[in-house]
N, C-alpha and C. Protein backbone atom coordinates (compact mmCIF):
# COMPACT_ATOMS: atom_id res chain seq x y z
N UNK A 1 0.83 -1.18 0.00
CA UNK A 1 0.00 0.00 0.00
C UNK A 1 0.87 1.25 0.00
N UNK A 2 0.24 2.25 -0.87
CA UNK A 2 0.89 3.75 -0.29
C UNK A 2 0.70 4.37 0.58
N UNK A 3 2.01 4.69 1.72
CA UNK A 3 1.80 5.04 2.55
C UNK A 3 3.05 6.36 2.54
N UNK A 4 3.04 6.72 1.66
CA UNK A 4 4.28 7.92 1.62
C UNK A 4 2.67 9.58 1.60
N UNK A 5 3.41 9.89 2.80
CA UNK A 5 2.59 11.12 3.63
C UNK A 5 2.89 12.08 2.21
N UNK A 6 1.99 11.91 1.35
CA UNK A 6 1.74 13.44 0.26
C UNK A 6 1.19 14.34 0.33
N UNK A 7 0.56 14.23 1.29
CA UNK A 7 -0.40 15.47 2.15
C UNK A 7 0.79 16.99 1.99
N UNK A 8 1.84 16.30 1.77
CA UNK A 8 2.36 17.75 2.29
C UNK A 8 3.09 18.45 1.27
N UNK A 9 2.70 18.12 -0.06
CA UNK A 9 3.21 18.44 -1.42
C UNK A 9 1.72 18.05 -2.23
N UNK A 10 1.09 19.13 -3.11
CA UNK A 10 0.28 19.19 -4.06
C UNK A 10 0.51 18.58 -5.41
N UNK A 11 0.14 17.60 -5.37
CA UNK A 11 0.33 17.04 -6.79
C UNK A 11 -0.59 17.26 -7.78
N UNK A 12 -0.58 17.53 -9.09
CA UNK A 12 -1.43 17.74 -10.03
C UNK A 12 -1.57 15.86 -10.27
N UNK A 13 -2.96 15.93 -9.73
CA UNK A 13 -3.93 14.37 -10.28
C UNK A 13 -4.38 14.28 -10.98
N UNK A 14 -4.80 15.28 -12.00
CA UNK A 14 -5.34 15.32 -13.09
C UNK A 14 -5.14 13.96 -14.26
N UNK A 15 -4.20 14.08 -13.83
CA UNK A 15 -3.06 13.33 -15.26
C UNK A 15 -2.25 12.31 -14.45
N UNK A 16 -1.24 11.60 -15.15
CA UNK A 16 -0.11 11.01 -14.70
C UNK A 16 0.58 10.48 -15.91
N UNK A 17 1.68 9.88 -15.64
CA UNK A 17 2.46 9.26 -16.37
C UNK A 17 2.72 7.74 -15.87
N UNK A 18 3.29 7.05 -16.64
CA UNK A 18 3.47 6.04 -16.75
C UNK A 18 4.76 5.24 -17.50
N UNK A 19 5.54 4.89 -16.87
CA UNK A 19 6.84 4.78 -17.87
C UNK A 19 6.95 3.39 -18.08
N UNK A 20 7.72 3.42 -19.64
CA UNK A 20 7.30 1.88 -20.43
C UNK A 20 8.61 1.77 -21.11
N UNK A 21 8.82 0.24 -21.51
CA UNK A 21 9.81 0.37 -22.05
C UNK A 21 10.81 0.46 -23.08
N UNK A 22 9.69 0.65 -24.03
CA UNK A 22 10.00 1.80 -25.37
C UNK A 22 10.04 3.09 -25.16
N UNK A 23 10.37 3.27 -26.33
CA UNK A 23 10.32 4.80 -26.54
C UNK A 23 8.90 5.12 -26.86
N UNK A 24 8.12 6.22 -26.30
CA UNK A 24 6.81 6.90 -26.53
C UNK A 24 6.67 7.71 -27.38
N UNK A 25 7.85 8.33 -27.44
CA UNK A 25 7.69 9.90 -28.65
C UNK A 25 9.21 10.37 -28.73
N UNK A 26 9.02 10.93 -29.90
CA UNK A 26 10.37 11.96 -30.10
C UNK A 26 9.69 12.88 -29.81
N UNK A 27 11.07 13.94 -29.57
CA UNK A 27 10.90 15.79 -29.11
C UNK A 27 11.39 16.55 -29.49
N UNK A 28 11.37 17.08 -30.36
CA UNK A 28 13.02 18.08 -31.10
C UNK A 28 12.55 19.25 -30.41
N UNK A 29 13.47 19.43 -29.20
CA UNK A 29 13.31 21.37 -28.15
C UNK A 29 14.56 21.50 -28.61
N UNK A 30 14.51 22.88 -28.90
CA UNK A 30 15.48 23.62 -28.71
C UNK A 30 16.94 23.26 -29.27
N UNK A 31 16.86 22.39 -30.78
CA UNK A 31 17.89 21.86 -31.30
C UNK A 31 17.96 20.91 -30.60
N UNK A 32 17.58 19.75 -29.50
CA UNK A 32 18.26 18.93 -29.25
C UNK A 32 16.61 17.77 -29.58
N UNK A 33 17.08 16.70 -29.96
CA UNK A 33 16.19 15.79 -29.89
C UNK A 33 16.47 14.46 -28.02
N UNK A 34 14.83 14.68 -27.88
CA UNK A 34 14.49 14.16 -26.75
C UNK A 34 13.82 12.72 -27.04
N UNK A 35 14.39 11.56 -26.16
CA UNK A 35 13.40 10.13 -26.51
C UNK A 35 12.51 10.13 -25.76
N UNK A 36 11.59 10.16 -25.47
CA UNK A 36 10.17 10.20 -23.93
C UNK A 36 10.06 8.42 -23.72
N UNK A 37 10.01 8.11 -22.79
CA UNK A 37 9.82 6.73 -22.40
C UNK A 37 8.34 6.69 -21.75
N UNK A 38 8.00 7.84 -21.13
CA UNK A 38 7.09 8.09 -20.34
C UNK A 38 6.13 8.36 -21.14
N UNK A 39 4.78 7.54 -20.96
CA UNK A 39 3.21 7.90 -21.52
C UNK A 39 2.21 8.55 -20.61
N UNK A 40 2.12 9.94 -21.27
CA UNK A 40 0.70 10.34 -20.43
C UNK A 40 -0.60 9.62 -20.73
N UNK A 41 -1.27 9.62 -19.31
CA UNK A 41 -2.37 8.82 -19.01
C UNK A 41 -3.35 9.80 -18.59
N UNK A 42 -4.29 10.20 -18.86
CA UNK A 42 -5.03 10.96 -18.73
C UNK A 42 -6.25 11.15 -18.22
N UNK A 43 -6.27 10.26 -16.79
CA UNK A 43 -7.09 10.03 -16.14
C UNK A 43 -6.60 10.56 -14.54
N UNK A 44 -7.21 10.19 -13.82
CA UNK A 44 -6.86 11.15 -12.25
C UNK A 44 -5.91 9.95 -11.52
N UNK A 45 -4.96 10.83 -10.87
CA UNK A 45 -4.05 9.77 -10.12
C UNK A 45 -4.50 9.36 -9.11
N UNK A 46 -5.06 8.10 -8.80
CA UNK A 46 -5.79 7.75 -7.91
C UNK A 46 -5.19 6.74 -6.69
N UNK A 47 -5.39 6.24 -5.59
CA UNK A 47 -4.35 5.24 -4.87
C UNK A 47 -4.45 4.24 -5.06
N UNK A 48 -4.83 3.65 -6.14
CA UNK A 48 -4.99 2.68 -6.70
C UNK A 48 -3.65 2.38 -7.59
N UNK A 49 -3.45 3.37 -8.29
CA UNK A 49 -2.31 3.37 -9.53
C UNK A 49 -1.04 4.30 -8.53
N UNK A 50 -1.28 4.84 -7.36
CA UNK A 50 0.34 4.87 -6.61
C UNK A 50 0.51 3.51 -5.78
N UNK A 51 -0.85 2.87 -5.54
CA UNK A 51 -0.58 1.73 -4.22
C UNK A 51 0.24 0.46 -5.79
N UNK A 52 -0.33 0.26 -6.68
CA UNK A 52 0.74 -0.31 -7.98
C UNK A 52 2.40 0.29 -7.84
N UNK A 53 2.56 1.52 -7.84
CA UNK A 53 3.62 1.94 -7.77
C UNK A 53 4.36 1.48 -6.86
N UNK A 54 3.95 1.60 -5.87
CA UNK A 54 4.62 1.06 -4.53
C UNK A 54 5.15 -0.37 -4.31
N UNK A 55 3.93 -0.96 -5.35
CA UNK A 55 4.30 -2.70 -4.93
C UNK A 55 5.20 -2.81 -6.06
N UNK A 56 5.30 -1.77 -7.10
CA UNK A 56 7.06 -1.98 -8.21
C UNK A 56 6.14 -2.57 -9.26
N UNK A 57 4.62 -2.58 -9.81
CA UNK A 57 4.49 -2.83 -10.66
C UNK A 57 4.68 -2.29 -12.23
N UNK A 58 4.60 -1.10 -11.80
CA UNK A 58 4.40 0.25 -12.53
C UNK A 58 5.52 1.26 -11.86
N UNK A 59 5.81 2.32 -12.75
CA UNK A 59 6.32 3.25 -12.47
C UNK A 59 5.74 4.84 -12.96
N UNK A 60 5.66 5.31 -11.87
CA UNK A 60 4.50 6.35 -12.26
C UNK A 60 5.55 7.62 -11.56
N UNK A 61 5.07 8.86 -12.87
CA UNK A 61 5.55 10.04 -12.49
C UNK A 61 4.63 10.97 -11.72
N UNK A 62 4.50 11.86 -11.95
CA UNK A 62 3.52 13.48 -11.90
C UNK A 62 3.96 14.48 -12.37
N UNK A 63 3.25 15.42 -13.04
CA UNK A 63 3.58 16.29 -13.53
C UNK A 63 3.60 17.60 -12.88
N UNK A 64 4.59 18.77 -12.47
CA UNK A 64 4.77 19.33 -11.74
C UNK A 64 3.94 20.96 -12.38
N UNK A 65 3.64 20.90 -13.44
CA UNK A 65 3.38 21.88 -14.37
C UNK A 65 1.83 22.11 -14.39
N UNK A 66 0.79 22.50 -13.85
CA UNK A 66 -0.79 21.84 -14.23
C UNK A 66 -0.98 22.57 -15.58
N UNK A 67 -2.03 22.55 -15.88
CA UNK A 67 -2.65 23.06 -17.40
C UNK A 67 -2.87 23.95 -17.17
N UNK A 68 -2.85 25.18 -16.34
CA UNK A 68 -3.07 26.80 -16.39
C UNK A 68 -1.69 26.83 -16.01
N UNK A 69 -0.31 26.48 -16.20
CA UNK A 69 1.01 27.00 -16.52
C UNK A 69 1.30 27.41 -15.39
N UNK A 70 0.83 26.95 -14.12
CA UNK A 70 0.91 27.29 -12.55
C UNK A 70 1.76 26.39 -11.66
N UNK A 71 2.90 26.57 -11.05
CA UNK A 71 3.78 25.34 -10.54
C UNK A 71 3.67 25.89 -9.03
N UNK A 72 3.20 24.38 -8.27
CA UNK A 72 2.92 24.79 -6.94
C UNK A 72 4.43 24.13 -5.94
N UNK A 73 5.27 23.48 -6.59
CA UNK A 73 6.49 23.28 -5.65
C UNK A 73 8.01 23.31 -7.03
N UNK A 74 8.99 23.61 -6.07
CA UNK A 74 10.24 24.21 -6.99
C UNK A 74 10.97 22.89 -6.66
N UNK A 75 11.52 22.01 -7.31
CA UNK A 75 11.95 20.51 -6.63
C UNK A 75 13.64 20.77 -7.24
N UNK A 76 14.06 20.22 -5.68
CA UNK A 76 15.83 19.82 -6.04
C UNK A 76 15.95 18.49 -6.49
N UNK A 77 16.53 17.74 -7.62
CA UNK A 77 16.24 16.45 -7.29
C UNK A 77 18.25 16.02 -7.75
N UNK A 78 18.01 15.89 -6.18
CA UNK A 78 19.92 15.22 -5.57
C UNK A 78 20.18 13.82 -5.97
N UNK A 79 21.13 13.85 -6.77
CA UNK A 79 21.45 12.80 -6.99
C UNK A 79 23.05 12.60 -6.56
N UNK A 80 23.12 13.13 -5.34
CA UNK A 80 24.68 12.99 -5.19
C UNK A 80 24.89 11.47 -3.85
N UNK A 81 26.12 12.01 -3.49
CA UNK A 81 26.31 10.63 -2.56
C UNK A 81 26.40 10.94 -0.91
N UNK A 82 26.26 12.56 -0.70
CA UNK A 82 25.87 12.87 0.68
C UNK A 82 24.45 13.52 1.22
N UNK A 83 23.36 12.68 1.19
CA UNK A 83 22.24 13.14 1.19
C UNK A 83 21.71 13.82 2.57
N UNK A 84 22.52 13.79 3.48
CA UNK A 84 22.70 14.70 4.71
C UNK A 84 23.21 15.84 5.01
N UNK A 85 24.22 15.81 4.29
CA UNK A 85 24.86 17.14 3.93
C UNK A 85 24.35 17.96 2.89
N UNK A 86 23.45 17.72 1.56
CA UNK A 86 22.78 18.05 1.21
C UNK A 86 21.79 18.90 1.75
N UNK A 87 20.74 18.25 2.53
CA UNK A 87 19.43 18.43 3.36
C UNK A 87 19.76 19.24 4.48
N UNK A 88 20.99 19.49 5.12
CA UNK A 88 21.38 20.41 6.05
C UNK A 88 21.65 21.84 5.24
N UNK A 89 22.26 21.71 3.96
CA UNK A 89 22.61 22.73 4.00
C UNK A 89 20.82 23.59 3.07
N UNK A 90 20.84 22.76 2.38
CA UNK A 90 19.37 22.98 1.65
C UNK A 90 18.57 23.78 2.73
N UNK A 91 18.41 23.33 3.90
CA UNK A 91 17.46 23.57 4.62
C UNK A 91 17.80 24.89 5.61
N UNK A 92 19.54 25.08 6.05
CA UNK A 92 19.70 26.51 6.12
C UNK A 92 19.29 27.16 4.55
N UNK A 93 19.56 27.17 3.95
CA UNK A 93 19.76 28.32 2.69
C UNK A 93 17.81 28.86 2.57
N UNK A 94 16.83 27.86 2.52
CA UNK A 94 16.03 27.43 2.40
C UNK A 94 15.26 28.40 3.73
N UNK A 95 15.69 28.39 4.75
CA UNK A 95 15.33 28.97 5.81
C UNK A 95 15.90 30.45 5.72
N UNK A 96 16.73 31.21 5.22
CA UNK A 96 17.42 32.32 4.96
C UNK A 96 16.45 32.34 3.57
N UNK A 97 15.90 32.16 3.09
CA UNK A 97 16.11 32.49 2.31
C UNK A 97 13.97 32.80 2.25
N UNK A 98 13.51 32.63 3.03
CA UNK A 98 12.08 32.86 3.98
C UNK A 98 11.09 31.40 3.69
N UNK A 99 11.53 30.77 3.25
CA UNK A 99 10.97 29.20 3.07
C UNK A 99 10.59 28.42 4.17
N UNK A 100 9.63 28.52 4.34
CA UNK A 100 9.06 27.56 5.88
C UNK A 100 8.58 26.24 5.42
N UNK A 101 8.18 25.62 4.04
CA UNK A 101 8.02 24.74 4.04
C UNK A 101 8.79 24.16 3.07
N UNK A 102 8.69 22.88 3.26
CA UNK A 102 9.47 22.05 2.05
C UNK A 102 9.91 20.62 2.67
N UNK A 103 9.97 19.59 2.04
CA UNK A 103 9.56 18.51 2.37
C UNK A 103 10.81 17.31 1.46
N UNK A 104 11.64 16.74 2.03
CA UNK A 104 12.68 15.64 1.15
C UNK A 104 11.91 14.23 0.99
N UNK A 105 11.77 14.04 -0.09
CA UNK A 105 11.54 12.55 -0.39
C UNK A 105 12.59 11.41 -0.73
N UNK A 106 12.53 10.68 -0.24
CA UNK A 106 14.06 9.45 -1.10
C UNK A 106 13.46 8.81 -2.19
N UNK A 107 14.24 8.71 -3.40
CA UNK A 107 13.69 7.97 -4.40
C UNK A 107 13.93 6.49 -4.51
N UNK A 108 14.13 5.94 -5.60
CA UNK A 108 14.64 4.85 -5.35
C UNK A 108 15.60 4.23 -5.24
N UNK A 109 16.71 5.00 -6.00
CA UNK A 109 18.11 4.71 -5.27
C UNK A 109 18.24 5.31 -4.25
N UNK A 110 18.93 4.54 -3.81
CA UNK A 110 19.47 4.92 -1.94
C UNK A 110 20.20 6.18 -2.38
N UNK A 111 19.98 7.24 -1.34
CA UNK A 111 20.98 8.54 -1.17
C UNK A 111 20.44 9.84 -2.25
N UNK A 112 19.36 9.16 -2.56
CA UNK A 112 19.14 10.51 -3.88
C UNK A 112 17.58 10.75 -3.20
N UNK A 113 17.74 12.29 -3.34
CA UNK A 113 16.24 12.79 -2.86
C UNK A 113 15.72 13.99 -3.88
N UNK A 114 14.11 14.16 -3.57
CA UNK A 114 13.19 14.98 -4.25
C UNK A 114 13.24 16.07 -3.01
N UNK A 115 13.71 16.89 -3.29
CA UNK A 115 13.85 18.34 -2.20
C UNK A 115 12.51 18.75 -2.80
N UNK A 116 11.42 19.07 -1.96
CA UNK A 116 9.75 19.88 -2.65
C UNK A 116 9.88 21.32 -2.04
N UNK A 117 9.88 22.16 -2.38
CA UNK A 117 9.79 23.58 -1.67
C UNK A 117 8.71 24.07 -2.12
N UNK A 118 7.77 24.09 -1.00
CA UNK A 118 6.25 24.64 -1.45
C UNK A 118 6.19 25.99 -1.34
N UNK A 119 5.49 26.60 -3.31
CA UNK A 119 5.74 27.77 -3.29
C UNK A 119 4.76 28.04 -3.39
N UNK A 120 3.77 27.51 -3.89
CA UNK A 120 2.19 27.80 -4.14
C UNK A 120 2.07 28.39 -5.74
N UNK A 121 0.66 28.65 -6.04
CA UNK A 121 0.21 29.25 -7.34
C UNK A 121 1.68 29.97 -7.49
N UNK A 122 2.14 29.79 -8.45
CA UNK A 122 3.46 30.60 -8.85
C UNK A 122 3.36 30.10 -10.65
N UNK A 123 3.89 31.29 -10.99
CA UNK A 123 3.73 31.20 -12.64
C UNK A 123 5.17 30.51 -13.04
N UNK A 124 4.82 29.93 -14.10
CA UNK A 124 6.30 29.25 -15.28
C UNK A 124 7.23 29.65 -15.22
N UNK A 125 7.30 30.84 -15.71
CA UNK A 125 8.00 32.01 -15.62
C UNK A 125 9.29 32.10 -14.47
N UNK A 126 8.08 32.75 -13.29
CA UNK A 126 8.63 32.95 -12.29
C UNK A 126 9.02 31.70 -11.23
N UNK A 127 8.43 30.54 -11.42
CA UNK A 127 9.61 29.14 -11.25
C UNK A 127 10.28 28.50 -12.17
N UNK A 128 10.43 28.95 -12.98
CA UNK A 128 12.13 28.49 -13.48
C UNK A 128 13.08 29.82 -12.99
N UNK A 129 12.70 30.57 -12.96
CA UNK A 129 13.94 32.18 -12.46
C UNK A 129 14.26 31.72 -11.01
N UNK A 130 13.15 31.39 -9.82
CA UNK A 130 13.32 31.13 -8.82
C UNK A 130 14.20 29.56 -8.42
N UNK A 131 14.03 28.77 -9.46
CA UNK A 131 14.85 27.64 -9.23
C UNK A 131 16.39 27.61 -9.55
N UNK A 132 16.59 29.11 -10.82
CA UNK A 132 18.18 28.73 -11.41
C UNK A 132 18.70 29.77 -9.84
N UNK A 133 17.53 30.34 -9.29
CA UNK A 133 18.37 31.27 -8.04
C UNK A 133 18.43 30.52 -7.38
N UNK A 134 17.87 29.43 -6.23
CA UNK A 134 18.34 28.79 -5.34
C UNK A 134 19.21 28.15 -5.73
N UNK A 135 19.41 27.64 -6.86
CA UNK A 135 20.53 26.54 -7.33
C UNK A 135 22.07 27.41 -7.34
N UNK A 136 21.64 27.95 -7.34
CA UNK A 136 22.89 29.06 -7.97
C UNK A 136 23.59 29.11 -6.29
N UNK A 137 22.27 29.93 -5.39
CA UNK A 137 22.72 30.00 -4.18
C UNK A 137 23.35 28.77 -3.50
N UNK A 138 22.34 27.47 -3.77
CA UNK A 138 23.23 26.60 -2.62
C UNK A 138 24.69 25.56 -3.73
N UNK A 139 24.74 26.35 -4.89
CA UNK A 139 25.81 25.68 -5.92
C UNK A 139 26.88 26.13 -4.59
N UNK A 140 27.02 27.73 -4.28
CA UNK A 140 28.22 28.41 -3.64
C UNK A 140 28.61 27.69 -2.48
N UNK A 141 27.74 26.68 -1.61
CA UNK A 141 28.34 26.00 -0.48
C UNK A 141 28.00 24.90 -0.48
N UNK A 142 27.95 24.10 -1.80
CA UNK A 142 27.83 22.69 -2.14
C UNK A 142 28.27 22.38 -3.49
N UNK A 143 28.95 21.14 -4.02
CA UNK A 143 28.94 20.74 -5.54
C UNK A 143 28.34 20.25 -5.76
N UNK A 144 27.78 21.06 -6.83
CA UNK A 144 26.40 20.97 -7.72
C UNK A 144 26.03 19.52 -8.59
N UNK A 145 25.49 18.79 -7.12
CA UNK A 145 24.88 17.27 -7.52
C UNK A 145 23.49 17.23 -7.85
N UNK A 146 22.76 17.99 -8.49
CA UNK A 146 21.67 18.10 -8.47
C UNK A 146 20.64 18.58 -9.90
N UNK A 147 19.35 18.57 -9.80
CA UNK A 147 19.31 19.61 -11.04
C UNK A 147 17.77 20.25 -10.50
N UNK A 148 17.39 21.43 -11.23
CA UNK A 148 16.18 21.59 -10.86
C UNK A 148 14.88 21.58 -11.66
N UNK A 149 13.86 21.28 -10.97
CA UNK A 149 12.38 21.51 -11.72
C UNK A 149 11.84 22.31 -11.27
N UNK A 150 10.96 23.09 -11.85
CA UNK A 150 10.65 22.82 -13.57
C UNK A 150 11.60 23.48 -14.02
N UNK A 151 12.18 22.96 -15.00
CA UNK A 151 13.33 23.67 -15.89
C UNK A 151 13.08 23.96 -17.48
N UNK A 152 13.21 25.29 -17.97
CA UNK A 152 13.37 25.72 -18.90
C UNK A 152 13.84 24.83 -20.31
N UNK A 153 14.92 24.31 -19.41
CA UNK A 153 16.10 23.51 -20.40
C UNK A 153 15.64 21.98 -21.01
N UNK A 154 14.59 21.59 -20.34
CA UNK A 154 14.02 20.54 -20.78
C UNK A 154 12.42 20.10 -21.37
N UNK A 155 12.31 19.81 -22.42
CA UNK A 155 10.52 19.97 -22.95
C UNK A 155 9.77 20.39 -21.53
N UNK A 156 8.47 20.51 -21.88
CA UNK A 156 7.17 20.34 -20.60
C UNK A 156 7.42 19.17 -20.35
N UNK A 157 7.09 17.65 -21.06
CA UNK A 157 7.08 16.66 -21.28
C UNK A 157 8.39 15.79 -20.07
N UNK A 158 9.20 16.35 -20.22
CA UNK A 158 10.34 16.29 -19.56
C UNK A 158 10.35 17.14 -17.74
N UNK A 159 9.18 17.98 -17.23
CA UNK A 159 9.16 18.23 -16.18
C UNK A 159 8.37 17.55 -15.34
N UNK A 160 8.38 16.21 -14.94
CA UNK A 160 7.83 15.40 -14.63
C UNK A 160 8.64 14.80 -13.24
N UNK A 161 8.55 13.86 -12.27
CA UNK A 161 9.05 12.94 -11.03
C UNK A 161 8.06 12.08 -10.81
N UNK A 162 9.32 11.65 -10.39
CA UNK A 162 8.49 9.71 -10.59
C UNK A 162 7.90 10.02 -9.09
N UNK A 163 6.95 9.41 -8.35
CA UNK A 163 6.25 9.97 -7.23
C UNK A 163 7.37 9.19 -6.44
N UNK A 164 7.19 9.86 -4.90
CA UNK A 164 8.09 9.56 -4.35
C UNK A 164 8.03 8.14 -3.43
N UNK A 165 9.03 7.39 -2.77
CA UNK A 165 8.74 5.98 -2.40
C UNK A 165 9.00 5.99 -1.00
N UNK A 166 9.41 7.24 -0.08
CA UNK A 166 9.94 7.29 1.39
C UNK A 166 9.57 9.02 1.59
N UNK A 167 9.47 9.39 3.06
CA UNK A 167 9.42 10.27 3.44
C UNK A 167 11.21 10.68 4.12
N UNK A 168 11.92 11.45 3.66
CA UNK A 168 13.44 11.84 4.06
C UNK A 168 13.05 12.62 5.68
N UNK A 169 12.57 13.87 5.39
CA UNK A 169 12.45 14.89 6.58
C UNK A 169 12.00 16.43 5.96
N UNK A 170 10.84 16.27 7.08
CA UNK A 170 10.31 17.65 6.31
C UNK A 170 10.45 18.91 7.01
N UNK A 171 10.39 19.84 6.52
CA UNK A 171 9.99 21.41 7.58
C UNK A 171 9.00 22.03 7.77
N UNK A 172 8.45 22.36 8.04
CA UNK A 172 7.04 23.20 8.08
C UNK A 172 6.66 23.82 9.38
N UNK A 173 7.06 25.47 8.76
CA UNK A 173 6.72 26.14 9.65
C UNK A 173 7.63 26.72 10.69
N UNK A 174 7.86 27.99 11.19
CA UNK A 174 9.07 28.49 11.76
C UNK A 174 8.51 29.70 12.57
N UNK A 175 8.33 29.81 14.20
CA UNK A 175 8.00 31.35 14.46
C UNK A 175 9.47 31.96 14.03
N UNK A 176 10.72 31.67 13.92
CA UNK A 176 11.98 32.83 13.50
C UNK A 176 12.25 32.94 12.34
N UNK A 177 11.32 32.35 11.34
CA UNK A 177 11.55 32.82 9.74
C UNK A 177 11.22 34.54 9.49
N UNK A 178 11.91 34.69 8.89
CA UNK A 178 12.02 36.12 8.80
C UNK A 178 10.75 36.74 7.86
N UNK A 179 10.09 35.99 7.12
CA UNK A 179 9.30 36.58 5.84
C UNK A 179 7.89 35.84 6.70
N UNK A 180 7.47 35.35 8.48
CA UNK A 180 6.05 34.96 8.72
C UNK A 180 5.14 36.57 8.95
């Protein structure tokens, strides 16, 4: 069963994905051609098709993007080999930086996490600008093991995470954040 606490990250259910093991589509962005493995499914993500996920039948994403071009979390997704040192420093910068919430997931390799920083209704636009800035910021007191969503640099199609399979450690909420 799924039992990974999502309560605390908004997922667009609308939709989902589904990854297979062909190729689904070509993508030619931006001069580069993209292979998609992943098929949108276009029905509501229900716990039926994450409690599948969970038992490893399926592999299912979400799409971080909804259909009014509105992104409600800015995601780090670490793929390095100190996922503590990561999450410490993430979570000062993150806290300086007036962020009270945000939430680490572990994926499925060991040591790699979905950093969620809940930003709310926030436009396209203004989360991809806000993601190359935190990245930028915590690049200066970490090597840059990571990448961010939603990103510019990769189709729509391509701003997607596979849902998450563990709860890491979350934050929420601060009376000494500077921006309550």
């Amino acid at each position: 069963m799924y039992n990974v606490d999502t309560q605390l990250i908004k997922f667009v259910t609308d939709h989902y994905y589904i990854q297979r093991s062909n190729i689904v589509s070509k993508i030619n962005y931006n001069g580069r051609i993209f292979y998609n493995k992943y098929e949108r499914i276009d029905e509501p993500l229900t716990r039926m098709v994450m409690n599948r996920h969970a038992d490893g039948d399926i592999v299912v994403a979400h799409d971080l993007i909804n259909r009014m071009d509105k992104v409600e979390n800015i995601v780090f997704d670490y793929n390095g080999r100190n996922p503590e040192r990561f999450w410490h420093r993430a979570q000062l910068l993150l806290r300086e930086e007036g962020f009270i919430n945000f939430t680490a997931y572990e994926t499925k390799t060991p040591g790699h996490l979905h950093l969620y920083v809940h930003k709310g209704h926030t436009t396209l636009p203004e989360a991809y600008q806000l993601g190359r800035l935190l990245s930028t910021k915590l690049a200066t007191k970490l090597p840059r093991e990571w990448r961010m969503f939603p990103t510019a640099d990769l189709p729509r199609e391509y701003n997607i995470l596979v849902l998450p399979y563990k709860l890491y450690a979350k934050e929420r909420g601060a009376s000494w954040s500077k921006h309550m």
